[in-house]
C-alpha atoms as a PDB file:
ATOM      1  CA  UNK A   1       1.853  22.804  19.481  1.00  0.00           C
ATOM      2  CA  UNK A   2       3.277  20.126  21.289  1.00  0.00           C
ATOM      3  CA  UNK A   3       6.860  19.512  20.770  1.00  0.00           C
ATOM      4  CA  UNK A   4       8.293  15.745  20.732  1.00  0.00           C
ATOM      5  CA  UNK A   5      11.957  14.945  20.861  1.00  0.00           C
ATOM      6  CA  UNK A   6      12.727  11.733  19.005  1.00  0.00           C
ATOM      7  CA  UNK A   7      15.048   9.135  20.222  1.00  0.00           C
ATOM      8  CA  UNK A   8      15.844   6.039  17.902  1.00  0.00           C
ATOM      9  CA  UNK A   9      17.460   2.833  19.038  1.00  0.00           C
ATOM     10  CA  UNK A  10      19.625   0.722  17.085  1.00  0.00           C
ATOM     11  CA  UNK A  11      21.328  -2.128  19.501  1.00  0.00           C
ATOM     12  CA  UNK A  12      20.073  -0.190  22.789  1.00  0.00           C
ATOM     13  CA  UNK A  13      22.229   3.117  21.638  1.00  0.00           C
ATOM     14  CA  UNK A  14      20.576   6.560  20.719  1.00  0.00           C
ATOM     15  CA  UNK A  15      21.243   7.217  17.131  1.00  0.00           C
ATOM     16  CA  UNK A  16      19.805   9.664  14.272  1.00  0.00           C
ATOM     17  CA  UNK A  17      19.732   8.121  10.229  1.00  0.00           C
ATOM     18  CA  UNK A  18      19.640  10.093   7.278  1.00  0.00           C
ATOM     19  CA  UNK A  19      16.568   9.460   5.118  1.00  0.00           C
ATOM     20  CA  UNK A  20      15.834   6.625   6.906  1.00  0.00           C
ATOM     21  CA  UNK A  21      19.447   4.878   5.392  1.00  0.00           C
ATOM     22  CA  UNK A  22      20.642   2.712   8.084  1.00  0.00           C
ATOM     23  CA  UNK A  23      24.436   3.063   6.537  1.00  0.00           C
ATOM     24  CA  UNK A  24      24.131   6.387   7.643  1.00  0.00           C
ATOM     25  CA  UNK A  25      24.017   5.610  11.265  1.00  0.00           C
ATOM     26  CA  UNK A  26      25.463   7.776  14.017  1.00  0.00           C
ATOM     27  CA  UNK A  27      25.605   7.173  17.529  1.00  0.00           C
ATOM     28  CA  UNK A  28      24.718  10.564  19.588  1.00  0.00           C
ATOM     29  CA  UNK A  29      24.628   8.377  23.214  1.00  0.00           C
ATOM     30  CA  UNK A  30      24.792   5.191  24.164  1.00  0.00           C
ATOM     31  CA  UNK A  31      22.072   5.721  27.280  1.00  0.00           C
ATOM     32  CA  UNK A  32      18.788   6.479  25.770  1.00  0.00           C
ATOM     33  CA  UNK A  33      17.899   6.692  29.433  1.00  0.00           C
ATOM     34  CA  UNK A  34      20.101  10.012  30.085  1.00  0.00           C
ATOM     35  CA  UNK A  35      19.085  11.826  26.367  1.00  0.00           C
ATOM     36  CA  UNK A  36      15.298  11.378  27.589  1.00  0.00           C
ATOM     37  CA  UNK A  37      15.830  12.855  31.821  1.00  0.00           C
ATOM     38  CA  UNK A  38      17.852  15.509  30.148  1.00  0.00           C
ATOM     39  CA  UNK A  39      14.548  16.520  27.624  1.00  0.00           C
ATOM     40  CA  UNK A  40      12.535  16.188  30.756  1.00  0.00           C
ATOM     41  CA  UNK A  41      14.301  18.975  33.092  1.00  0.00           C
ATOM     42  CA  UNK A  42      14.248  21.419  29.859  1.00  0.00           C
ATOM     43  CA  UNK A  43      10.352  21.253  30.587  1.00  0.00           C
ATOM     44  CA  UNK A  44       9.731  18.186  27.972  1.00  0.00           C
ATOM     45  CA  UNK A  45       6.801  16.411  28.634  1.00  0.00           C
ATOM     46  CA  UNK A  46       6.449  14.067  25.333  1.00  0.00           C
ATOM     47  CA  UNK A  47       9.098  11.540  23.650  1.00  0.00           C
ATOM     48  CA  UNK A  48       8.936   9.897  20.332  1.00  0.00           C
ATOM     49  CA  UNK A  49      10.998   6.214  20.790  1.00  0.00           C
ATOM     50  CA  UNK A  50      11.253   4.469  17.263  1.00  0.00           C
ATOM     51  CA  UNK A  51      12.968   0.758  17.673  1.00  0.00           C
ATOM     52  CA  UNK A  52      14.620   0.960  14.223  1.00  0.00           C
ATOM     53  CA  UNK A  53      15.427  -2.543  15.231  1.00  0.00           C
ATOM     54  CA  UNK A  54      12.048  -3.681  15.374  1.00  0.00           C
ATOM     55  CA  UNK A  55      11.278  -1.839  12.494  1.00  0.00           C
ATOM     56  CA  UNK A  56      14.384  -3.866  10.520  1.00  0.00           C
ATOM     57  CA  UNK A  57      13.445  -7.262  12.297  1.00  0.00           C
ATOM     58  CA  UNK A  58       9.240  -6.791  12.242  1.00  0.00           C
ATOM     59  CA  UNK A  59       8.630  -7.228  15.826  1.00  0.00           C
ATOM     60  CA  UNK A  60       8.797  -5.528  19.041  1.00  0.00           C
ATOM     61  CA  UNK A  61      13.019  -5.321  19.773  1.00  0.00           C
ATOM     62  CA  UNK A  62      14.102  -2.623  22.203  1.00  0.00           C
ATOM     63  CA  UNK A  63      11.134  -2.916  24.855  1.00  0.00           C
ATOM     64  CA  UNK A  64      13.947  -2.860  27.691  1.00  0.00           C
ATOM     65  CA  UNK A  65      14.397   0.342  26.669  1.00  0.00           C
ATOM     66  CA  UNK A  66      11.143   1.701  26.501  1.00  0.00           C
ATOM     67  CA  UNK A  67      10.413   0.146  29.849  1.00  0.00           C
ATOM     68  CA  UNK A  68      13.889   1.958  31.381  1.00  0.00           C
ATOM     69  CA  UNK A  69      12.340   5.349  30.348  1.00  0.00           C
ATOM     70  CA  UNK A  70       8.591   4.583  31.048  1.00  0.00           C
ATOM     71  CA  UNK A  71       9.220   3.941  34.562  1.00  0.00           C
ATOM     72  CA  UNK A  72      12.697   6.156  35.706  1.00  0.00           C
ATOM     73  CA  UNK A  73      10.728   9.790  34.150  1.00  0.00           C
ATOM     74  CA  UNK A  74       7.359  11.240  33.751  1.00  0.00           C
ATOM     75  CA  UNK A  75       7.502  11.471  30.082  1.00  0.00           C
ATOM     76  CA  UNK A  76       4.326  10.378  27.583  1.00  0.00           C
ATOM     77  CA  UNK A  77       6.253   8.313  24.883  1.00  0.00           C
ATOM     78  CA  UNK A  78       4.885   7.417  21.667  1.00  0.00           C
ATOM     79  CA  UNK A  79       6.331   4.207  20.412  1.00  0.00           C
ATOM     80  CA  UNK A  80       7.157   2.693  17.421  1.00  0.00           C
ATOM     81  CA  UNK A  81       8.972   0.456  15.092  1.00  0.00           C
ATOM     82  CA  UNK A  82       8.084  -3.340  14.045  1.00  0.00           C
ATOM     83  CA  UNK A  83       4.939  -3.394  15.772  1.00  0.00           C
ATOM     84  CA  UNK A  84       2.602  -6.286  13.931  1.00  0.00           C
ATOM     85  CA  UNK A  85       1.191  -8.322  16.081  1.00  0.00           C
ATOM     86  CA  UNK A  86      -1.655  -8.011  18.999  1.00  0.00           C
ATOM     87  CA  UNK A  87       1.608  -9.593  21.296  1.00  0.00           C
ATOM     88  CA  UNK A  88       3.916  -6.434  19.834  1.00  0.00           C
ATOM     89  CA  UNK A  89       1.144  -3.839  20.891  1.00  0.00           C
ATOM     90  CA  UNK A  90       0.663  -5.667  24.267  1.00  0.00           C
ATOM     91  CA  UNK A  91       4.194  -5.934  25.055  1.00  0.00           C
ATOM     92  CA  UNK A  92       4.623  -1.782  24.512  1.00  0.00           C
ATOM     93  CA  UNK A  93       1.966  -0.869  26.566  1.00  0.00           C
ATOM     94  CA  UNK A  94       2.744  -3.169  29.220  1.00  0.00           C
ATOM     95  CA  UNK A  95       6.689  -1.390  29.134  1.00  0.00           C
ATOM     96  CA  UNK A  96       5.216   2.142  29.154  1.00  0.00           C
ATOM     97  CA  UNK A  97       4.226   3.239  26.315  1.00  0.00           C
ATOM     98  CA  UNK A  98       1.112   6.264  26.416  1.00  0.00           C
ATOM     99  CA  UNK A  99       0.702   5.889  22.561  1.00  0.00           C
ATOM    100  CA  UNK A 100       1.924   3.518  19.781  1.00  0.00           C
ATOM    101  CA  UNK A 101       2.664   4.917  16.146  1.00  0.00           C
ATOM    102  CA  UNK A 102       1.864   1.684  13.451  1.00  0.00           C
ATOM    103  CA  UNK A 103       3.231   2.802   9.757  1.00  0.00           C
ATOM    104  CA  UNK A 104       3.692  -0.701   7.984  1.00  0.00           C
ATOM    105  CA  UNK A 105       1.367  -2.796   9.611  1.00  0.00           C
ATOM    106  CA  UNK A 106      -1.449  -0.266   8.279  1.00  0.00           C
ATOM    107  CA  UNK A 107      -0.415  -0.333   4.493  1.00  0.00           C
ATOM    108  CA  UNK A 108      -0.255  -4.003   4.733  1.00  0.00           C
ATOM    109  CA  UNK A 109      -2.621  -5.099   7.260  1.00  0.00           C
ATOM    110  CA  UNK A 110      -5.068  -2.895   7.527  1.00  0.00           C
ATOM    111  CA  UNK A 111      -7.260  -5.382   9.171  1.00  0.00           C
ATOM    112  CA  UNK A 112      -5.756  -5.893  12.484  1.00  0.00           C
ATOM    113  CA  UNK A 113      -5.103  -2.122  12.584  1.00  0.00           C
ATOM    114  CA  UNK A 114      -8.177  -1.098  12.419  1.00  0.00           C
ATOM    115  CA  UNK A 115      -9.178  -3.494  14.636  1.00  0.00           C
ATOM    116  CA  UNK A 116      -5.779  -2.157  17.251  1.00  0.00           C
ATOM    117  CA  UNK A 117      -8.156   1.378  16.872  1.00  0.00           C
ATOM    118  CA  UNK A 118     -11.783   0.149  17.815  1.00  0.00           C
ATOM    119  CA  UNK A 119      -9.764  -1.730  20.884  1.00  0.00           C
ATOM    120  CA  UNK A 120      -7.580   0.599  21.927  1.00  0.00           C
ATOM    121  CA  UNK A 121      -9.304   3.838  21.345  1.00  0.00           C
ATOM    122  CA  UNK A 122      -7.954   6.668  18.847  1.00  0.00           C
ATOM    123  CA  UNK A 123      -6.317   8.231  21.274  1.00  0.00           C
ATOM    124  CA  UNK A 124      -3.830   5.413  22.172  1.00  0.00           C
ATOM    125  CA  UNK A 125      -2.845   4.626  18.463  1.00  0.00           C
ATOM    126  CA  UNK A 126      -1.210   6.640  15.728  1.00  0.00           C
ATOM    127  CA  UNK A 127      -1.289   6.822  11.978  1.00  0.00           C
ATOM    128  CA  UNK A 128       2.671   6.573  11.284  1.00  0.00           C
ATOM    129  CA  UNK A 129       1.890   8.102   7.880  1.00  0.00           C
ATOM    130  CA  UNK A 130       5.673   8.028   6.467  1.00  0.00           C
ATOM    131  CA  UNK A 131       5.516   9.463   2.359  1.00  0.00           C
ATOM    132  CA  UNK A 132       8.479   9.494  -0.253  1.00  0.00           C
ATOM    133  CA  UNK A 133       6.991  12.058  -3.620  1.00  0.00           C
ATOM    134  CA  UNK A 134       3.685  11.640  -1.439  1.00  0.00           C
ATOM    135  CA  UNK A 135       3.667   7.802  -1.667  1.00  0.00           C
ATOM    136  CA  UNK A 136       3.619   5.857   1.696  1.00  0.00           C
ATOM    137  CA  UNK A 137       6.563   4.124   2.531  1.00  0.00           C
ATOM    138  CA  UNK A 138       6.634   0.901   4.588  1.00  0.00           C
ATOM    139  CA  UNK A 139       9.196  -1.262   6.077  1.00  0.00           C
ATOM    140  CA  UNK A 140      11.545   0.804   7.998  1.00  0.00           C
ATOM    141  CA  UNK A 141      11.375   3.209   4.714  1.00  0.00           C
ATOM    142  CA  UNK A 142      13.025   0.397   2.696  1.00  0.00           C
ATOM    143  CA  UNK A 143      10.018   0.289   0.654  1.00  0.00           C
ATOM    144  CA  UNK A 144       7.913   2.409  -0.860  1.00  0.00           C
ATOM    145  CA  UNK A 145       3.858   1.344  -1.353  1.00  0.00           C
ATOM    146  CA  UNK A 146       1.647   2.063  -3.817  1.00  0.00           C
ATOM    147  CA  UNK A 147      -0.454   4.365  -1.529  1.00  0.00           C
ATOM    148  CA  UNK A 148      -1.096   7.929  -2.203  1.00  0.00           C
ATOM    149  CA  UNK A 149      -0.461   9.635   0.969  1.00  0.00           C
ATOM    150  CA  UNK A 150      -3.362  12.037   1.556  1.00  0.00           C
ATOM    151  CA  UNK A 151      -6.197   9.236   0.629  1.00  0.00           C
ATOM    152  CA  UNK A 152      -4.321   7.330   3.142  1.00  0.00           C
ATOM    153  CA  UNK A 153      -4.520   9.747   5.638  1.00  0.00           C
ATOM    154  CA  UNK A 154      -8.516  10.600   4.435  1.00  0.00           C
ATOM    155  CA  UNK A 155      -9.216   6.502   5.020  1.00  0.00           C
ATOM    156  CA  UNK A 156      -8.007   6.362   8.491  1.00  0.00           C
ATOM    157  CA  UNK A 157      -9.700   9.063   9.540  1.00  0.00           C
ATOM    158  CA  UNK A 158     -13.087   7.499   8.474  1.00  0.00           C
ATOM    159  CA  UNK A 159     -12.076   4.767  10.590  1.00  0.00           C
ATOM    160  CA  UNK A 160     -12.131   6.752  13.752  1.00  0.00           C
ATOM    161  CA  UNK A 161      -7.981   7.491  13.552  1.00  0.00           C
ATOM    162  CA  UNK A 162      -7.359  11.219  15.264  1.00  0.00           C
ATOM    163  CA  UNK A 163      -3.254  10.959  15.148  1.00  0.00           C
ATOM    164  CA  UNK A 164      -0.594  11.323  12.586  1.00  0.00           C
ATOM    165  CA  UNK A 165       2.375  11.525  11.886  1.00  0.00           C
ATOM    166  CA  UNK A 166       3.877  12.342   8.572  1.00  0.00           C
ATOM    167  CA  UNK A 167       7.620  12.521   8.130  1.00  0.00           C
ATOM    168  CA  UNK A 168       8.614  13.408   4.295  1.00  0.00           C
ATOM    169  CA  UNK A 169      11.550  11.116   4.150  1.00  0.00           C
ATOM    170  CA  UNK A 170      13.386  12.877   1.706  1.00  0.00           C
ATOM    171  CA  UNK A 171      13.682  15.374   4.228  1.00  0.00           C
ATOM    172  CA  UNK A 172      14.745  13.302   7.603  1.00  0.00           C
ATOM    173  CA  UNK A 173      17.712  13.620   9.137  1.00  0.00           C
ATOM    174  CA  UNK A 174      18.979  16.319   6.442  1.00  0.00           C
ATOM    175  CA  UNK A 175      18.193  19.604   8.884  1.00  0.00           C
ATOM    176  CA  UNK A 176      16.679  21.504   5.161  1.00  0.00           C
ATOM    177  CA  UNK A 177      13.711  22.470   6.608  1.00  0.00           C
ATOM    178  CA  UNK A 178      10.233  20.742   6.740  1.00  0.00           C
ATOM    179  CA  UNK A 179       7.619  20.179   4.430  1.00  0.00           C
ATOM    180  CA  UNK A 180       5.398  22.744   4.717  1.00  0.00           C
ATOM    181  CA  UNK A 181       3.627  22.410   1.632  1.00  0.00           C
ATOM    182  CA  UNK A 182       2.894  18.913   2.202  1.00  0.00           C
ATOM    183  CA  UNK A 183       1.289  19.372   6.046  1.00  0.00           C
ATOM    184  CA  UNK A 184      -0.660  22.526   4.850  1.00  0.00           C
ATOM    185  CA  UNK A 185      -2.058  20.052   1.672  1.00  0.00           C
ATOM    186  CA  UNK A 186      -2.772  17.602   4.164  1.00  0.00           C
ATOM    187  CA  UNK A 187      -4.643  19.652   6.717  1.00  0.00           C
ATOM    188  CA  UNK A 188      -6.646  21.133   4.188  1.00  0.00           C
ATOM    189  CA  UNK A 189      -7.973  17.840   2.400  1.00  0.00           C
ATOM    190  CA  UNK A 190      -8.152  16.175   5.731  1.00  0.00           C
ATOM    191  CA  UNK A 191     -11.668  16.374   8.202  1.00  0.00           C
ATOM    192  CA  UNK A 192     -11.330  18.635  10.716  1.00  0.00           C
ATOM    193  CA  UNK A 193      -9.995  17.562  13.928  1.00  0.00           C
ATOM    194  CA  UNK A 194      -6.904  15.682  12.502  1.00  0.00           C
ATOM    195  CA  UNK A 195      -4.125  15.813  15.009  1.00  0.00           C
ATOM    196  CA  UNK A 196      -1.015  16.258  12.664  1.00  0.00           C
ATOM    197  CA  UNK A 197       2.279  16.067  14.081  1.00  0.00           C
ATOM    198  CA  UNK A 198       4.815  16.997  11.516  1.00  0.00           C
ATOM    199  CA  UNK A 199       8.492  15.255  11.076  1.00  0.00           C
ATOM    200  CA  UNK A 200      11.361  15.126   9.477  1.00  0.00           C
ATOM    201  CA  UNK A 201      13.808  18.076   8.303  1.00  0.00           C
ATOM    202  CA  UNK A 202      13.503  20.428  11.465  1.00  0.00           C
ATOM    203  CA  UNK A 203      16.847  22.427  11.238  1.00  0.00           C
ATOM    204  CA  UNK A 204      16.185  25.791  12.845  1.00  0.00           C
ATOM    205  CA  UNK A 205      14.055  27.360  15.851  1.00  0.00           C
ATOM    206  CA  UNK A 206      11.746  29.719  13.907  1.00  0.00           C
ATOM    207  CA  UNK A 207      10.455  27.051  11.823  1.00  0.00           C
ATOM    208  CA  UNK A 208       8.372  26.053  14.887  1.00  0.00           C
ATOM    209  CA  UNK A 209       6.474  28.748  15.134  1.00  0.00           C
ATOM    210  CA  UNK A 210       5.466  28.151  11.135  1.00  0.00           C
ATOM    211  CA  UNK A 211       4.799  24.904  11.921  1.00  0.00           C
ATOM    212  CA  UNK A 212       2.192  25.755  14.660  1.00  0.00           C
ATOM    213  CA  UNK A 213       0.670  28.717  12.521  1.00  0.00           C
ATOM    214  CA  UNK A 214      -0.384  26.006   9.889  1.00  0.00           C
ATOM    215  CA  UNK A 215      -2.363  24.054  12.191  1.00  0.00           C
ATOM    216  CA  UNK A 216       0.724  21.523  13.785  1.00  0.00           C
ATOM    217  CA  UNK A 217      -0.442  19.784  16.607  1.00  0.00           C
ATOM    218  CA  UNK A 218       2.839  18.507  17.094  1.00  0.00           C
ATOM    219  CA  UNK A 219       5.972  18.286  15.863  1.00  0.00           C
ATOM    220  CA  UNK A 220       8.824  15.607  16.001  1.00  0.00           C
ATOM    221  CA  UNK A 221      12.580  17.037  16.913  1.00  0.00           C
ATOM    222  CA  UNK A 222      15.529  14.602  16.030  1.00  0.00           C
ATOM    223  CA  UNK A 223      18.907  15.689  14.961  1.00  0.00           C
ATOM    224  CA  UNK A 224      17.989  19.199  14.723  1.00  0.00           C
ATOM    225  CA  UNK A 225      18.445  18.497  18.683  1.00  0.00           C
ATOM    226  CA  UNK A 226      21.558  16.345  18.573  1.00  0.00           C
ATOM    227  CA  UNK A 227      23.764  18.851  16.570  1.00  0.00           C
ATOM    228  CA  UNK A 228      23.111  21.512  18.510  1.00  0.00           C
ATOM    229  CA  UNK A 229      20.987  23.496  16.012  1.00  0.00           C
ATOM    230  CA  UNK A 230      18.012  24.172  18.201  1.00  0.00           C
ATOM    231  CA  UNK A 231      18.816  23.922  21.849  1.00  0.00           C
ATOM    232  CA  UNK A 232      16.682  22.527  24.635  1.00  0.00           C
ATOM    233  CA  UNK A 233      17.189  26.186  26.381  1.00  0.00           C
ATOM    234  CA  UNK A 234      15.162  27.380  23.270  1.00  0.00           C
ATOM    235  CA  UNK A 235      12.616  24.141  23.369  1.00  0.00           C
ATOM    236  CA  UNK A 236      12.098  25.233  26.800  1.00  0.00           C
ATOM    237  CA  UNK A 237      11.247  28.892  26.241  1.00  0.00           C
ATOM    238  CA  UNK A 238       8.476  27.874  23.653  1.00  0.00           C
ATOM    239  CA  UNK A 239       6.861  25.046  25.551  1.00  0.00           C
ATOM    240  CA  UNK A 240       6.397  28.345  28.296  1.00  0.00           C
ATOM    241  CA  UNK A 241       5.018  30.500  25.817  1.00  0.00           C
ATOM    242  CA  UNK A 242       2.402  28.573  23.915  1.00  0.00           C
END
């Protein structure tokens, strides 16, 4: 199981929210650039970068940033946050980014989308699949759709999507634990070969291993990180040992 630190920008500052609230903002560093070299010499090889000011203002905000990281460490980063537009996805790969998550953008536009997967290739685009009580949740979480999550999920996957990731947002930023029911539900009514990275609500070390045993292919690491309840030593050991 691969694991994925998360760093979220908010005015070019690495922060953490709870539940997606942005009044709940806190400011861990204010150099994204020195959070993600210091994942990399703990043996970190992947980085999840969400512009929650692109995800606020519906386009493409903290690009800088991503391009800062892309090109001064080796890390694969997965990007996402406001991306809607064919000029959003362009400008993200062209910074640096290996993968882009879309969450919004395939609730409401499912058109251009599906067309970012037949161009781009499954590999290079993933399902942000982001649920409140198993309804998918747009908009930088402010709203919730009408979309049952696991159909959701089911749809993509017809449509070639391999990738996603599926924070219960009830559980982000509160270091309670993950939902374990919901990724075992989902990799059981899902085809085979679904990549599932779970996030949201990592608190402790040994939940990783759980995580893996139900099928994880990755899992997201935020504050968990940040407050010193799972330490990069420990990160380190396990990326050794799988």
């Amino acid at each position: 199981m691969r694991i994925i630190p998360a760093i979220d920008i908010i005015e070019g500052q690495c922060v953490r929210l709870s539940k997606g609230d942005y009044t709940t903002k806190k400011v861990y560093n204010e150099d994204p650039l020195e959070v993600a070299k210091e994942f990399q010499d703990h043996g970190i090889e992947y980085l999840h970068l969400v512009d929650l000011d692109g995800a606020k203002s519906k386009h493409i905000v903290n690009h800088k940033i991503l391009e800062q990281i892309a090109s001064k460490t080796n890390l694969k980063i997965d990007f996402g946050g406001g991306l809607k537009t064919d000029d959003d996805l362009r400008i993200a790969f062209e910074s640096g980014a290996n993968q882009i998550t879309g969450g919004s953008i395939a609730v409401k536009d499912r058109e251009t989308f599906t067309q970012w997967i037949s161009t781009y290739g499954p590999n290079k685009i993933i399902l942000g699949a982001d649920a409140m009580d198993e309804k998918v949740a747009v908009s930088g979480w402010l709203e919730e759709s009408k979309e049952e999550l696991v159909p959701f999920i089911q749809g993509y996957q017809k449509k070639g999507v391999n990738y996603v990731i599926c924070t219960d947002i009830s559980k982000d930023g509160m270091l309670e634990g993950p939902s374990f029911a919901l990724y075992e539900k989902i990799l059981k009514q899902s085809e085979s070969g679904l990549k599932l990275i779970a996030s949201g609500g990592i608190s402790t070390f040994d939940e990783l291993p759980k995580l893996a045993d139900l099928g994880c292919e990755g899992t997201i690491i935020g504050k968990a990180i940040y407050e010193n309840r799972i330490s990069l030593k420990q990160l380190e050991k396990f990326i050794l040992n799988v």
